[in-house]
N, C-alpha and C. Protein backbone atom coordinates (compact mmCIF):
# COMPACT_ATOMS: atom_id res chain seq x y z
N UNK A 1 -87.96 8.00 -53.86
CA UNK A 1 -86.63 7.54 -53.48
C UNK A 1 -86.04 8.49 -52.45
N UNK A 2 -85.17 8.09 -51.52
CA UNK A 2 -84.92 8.98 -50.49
C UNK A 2 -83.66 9.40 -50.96
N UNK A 3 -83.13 10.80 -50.50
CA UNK A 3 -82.39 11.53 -50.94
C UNK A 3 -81.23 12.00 -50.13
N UNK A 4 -80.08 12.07 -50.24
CA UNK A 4 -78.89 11.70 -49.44
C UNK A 4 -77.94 13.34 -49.84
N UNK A 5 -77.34 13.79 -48.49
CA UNK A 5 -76.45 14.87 -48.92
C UNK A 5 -75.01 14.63 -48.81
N UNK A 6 -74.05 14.73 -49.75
CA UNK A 6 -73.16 14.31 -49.08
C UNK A 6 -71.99 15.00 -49.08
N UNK A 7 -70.78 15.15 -48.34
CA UNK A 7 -70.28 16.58 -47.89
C UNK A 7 -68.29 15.69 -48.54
N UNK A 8 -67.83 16.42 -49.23
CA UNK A 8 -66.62 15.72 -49.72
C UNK A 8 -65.66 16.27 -49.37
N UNK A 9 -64.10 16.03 -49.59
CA UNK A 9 -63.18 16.72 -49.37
C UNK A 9 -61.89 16.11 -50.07
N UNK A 10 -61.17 16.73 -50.85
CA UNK A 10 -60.01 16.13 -51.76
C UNK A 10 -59.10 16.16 -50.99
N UNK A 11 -58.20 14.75 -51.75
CA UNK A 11 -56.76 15.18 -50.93
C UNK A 11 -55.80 16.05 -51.95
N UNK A 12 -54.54 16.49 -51.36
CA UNK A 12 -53.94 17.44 -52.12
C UNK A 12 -53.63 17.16 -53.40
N UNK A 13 -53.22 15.70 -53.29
CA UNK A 13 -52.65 15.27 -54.53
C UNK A 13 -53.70 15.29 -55.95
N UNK A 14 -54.79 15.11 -55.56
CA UNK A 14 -56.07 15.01 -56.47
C UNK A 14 -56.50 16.44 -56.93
N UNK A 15 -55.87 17.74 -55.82
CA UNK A 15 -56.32 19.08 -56.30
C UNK A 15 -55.38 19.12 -57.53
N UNK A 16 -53.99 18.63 -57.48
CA UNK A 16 -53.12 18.51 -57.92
C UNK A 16 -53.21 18.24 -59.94
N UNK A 17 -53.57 16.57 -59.55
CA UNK A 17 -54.01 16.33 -60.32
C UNK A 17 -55.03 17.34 -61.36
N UNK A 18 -56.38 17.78 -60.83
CA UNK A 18 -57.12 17.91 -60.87
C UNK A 18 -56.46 19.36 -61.76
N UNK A 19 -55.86 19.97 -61.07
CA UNK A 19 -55.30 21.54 -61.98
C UNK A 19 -54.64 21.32 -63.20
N UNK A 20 -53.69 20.15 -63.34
CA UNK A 20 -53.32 20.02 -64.21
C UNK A 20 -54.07 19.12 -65.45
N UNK A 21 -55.16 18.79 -64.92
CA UNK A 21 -56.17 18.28 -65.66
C UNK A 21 -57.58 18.60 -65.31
N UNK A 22 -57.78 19.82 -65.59
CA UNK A 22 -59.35 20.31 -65.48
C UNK A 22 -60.44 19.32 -65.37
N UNK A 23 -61.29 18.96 -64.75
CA UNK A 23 -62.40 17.88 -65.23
C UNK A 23 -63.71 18.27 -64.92
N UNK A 24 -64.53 18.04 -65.24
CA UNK A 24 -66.19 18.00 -64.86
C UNK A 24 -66.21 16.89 -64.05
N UNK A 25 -66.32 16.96 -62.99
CA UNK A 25 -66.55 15.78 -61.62
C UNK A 25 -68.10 15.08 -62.17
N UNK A 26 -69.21 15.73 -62.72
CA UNK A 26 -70.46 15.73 -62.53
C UNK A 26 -71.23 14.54 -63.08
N UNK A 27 -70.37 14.58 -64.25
CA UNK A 27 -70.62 13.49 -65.49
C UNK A 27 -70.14 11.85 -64.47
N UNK A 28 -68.63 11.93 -63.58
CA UNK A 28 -68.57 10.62 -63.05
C UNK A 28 -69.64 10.42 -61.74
N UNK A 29 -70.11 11.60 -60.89
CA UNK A 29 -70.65 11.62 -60.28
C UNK A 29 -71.91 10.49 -60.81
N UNK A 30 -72.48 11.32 -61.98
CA UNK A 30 -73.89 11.02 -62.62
C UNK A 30 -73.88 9.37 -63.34
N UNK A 31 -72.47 9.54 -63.03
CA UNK A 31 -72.56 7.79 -63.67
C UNK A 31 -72.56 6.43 -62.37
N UNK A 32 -71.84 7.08 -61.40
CA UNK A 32 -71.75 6.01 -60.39
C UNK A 32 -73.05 6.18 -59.25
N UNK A 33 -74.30 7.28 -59.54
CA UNK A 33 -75.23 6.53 -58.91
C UNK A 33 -76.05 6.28 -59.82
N UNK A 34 -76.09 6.76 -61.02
CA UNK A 34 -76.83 5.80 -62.33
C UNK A 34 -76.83 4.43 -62.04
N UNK A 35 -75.33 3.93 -61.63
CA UNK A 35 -75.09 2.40 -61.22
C UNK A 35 -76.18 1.29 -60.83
N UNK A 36 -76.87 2.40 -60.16
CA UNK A 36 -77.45 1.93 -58.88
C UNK A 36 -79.11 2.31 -58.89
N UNK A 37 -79.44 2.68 -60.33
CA UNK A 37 -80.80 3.69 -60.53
C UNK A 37 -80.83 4.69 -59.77
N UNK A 38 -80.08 5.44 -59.59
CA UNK A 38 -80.50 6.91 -58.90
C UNK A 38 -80.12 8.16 -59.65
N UNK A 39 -80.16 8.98 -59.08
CA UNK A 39 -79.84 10.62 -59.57
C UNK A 39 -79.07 11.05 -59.27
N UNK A 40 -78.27 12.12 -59.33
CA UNK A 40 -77.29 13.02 -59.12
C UNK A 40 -78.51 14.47 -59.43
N UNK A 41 -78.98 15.29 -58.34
CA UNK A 41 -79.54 16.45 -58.15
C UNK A 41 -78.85 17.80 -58.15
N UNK A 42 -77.39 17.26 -57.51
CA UNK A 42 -76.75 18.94 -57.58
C UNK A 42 -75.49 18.57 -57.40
N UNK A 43 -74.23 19.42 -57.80
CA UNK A 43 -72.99 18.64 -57.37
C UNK A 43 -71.96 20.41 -57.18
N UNK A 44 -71.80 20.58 -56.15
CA UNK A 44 -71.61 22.28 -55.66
C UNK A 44 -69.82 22.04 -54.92
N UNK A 45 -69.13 23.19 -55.49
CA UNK A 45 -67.87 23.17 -54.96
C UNK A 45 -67.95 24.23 -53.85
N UNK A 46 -67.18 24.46 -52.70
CA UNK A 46 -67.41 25.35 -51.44
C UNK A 46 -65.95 25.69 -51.27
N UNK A 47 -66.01 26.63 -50.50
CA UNK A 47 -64.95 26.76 -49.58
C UNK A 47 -65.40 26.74 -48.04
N UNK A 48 -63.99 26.09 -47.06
CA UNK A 48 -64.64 25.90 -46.31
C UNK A 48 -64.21 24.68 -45.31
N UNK A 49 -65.17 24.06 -44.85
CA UNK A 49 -64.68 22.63 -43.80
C UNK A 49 -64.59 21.70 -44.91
N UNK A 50 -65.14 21.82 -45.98
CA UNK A 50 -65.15 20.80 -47.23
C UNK A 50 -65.58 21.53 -48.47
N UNK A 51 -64.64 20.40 -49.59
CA UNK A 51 -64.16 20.96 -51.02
C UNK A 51 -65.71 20.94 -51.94
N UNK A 52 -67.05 19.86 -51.24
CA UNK A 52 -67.75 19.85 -52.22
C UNK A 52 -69.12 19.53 -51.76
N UNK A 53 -69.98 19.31 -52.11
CA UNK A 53 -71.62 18.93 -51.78
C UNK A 53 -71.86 17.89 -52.75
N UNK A 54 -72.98 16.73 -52.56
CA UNK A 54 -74.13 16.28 -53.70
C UNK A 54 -75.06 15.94 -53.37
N UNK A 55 -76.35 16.37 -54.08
CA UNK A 55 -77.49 15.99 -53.67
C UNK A 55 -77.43 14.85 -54.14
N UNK A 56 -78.24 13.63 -53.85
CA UNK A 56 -78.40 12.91 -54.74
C UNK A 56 -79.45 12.02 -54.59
N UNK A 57 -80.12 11.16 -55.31
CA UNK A 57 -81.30 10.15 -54.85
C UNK A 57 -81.15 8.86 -55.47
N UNK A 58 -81.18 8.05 -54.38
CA UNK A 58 -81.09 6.79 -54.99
C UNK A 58 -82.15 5.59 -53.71
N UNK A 59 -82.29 4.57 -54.44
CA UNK A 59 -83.49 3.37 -54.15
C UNK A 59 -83.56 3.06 -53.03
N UNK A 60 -82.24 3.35 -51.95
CA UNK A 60 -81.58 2.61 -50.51
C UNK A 60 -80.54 2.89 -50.05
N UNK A 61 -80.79 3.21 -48.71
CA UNK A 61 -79.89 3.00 -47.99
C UNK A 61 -78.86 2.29 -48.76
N UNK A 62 -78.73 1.21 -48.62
CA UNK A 62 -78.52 -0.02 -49.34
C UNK A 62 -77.40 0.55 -50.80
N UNK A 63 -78.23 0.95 -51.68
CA UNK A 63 -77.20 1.49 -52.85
C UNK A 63 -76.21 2.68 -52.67
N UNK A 64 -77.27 3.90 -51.97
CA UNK A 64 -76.32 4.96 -51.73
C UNK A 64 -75.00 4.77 -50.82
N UNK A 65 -75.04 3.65 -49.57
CA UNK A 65 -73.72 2.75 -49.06
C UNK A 65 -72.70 1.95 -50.46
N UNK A 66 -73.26 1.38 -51.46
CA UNK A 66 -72.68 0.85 -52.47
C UNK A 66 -71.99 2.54 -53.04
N UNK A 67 -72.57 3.22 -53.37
CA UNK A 67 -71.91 4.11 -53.99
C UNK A 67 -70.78 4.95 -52.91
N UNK A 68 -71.00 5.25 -52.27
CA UNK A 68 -69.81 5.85 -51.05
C UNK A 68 -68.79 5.15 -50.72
N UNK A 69 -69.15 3.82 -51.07
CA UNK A 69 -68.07 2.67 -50.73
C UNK A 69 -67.27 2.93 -51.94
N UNK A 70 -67.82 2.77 -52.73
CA UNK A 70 -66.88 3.47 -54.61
C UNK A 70 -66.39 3.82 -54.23
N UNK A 71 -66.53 4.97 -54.26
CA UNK A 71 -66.13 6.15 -54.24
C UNK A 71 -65.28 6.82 -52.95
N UNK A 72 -64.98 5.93 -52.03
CA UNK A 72 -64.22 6.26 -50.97
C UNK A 72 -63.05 5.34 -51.31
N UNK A 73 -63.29 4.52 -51.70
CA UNK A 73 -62.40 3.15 -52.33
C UNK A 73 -61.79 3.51 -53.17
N UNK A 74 -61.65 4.76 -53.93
CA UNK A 74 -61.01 4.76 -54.94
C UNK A 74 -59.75 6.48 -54.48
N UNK A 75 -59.47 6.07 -53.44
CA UNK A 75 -58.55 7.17 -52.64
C UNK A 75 -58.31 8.19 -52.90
N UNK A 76 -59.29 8.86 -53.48
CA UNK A 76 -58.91 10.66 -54.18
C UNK A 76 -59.58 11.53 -52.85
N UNK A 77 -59.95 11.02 -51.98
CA UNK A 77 -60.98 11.80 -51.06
C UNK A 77 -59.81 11.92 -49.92
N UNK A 78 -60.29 12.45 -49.33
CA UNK A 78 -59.76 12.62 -47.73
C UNK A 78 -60.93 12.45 -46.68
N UNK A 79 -61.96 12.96 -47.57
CA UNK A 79 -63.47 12.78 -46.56
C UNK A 79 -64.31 12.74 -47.15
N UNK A 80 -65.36 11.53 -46.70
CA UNK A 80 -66.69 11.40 -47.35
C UNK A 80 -68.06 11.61 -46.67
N UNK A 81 -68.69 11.96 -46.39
CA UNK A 81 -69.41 11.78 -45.44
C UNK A 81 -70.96 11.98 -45.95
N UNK A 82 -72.01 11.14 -45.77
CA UNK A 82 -73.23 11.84 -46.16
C UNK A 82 -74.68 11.47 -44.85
N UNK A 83 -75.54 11.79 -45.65
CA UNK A 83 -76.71 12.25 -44.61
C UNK A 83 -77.86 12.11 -45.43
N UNK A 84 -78.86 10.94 -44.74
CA UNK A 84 -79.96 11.18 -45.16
C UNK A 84 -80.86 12.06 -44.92
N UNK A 85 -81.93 12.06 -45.97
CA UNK A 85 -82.29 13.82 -45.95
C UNK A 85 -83.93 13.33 -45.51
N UNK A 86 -84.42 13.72 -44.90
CA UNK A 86 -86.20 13.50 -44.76
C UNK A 86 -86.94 14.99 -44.79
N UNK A 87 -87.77 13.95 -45.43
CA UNK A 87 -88.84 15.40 -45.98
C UNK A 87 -89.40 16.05 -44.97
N UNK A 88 -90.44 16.85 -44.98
CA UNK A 88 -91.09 17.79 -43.60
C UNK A 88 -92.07 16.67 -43.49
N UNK A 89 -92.50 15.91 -44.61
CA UNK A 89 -94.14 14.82 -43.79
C UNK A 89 -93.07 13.68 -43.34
N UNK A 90 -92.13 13.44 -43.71
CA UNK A 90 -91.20 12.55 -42.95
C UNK A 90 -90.99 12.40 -41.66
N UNK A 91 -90.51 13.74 -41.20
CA UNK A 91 -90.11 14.18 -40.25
C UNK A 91 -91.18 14.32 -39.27
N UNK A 92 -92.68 14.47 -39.63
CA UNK A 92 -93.63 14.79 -38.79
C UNK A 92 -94.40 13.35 -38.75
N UNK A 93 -94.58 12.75 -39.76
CA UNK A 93 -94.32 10.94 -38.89
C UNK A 93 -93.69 10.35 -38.17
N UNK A 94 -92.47 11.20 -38.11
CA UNK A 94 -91.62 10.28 -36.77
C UNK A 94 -91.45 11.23 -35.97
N UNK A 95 -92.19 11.76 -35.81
CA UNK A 95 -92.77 13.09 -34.96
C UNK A 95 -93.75 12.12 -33.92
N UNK A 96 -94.44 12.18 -34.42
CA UNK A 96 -95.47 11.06 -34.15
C UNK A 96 -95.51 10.07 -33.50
N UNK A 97 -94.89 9.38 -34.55
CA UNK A 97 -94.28 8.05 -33.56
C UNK A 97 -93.77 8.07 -32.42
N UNK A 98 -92.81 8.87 -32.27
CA UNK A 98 -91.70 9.06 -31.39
C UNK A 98 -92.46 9.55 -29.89
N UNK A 99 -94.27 10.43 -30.14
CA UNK A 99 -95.04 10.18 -29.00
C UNK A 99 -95.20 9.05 -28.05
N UNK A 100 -94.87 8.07 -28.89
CA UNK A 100 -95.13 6.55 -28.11
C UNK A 100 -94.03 5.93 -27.85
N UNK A 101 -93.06 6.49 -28.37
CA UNK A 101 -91.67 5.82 -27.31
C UNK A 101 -91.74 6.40 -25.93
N UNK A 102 -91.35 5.36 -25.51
CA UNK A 102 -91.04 5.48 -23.86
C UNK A 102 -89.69 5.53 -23.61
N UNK A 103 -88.44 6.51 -24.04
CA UNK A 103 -87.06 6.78 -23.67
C UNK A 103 -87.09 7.16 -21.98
N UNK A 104 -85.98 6.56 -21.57
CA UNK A 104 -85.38 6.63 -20.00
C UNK A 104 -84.18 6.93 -20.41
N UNK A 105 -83.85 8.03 -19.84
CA UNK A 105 -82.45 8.81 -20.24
C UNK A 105 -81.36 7.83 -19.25
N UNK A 106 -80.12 7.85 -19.40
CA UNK A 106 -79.41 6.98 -18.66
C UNK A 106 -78.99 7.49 -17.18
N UNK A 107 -79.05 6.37 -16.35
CA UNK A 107 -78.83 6.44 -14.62
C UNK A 107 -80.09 7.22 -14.21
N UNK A 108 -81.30 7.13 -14.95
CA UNK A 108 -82.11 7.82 -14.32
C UNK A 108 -83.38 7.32 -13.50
């Protein structure tokens, strides 16, 4: 299953919330890509350009969009953003491939 990083950020009101009600994020994390058969791999708080990290793995494109859509939909964020992750033999197949494209850079 391919594996997705994704970079978060609260809004104030939710830090807010959030102090006056301590929570384990990890457990809802672990449930809304369960949704979808996947994993929750790591779930890391930062300081920084953003409040949080998750690894996570799930079946598709396809689901991990279902889950960000949640979860952006439900307005505690300020920012969601994620990234699919490819492995090193991933990366060196479309290594590969990418020998046989014929790109023409533009006006050139």
């Amino acid at each position: 299953m391919p594996l997705y990083l994704s970079k978060f950020s609260y809004t104030p009101e939710t830090w807010a919330r959030m102090i006056e009600n301590p929570e384990d994020r990890r457990q809802a994390a672990e449930a809304y890509i369960g949704a979808v058969g996947g994993k929750l791999h790591g779930f890391w708080y930062a300081f920084g350009s953003h409040d949080g990290y998750n690894l996570w793995e799930a079946p598709s494109n396809v689901s991990m969009a279902a889950v960000s859509l949640a979860i952006t939909g439900g307005g505690a964020l300020n920012s969601f953003e994620t990234t699919v992750l490819l492995s090193v033999e991933e990366t060196l197949e479309a290594l590969r491939i990418a020998e046989g494209v014929q790109y023409r850079p533009p006006a050139s």
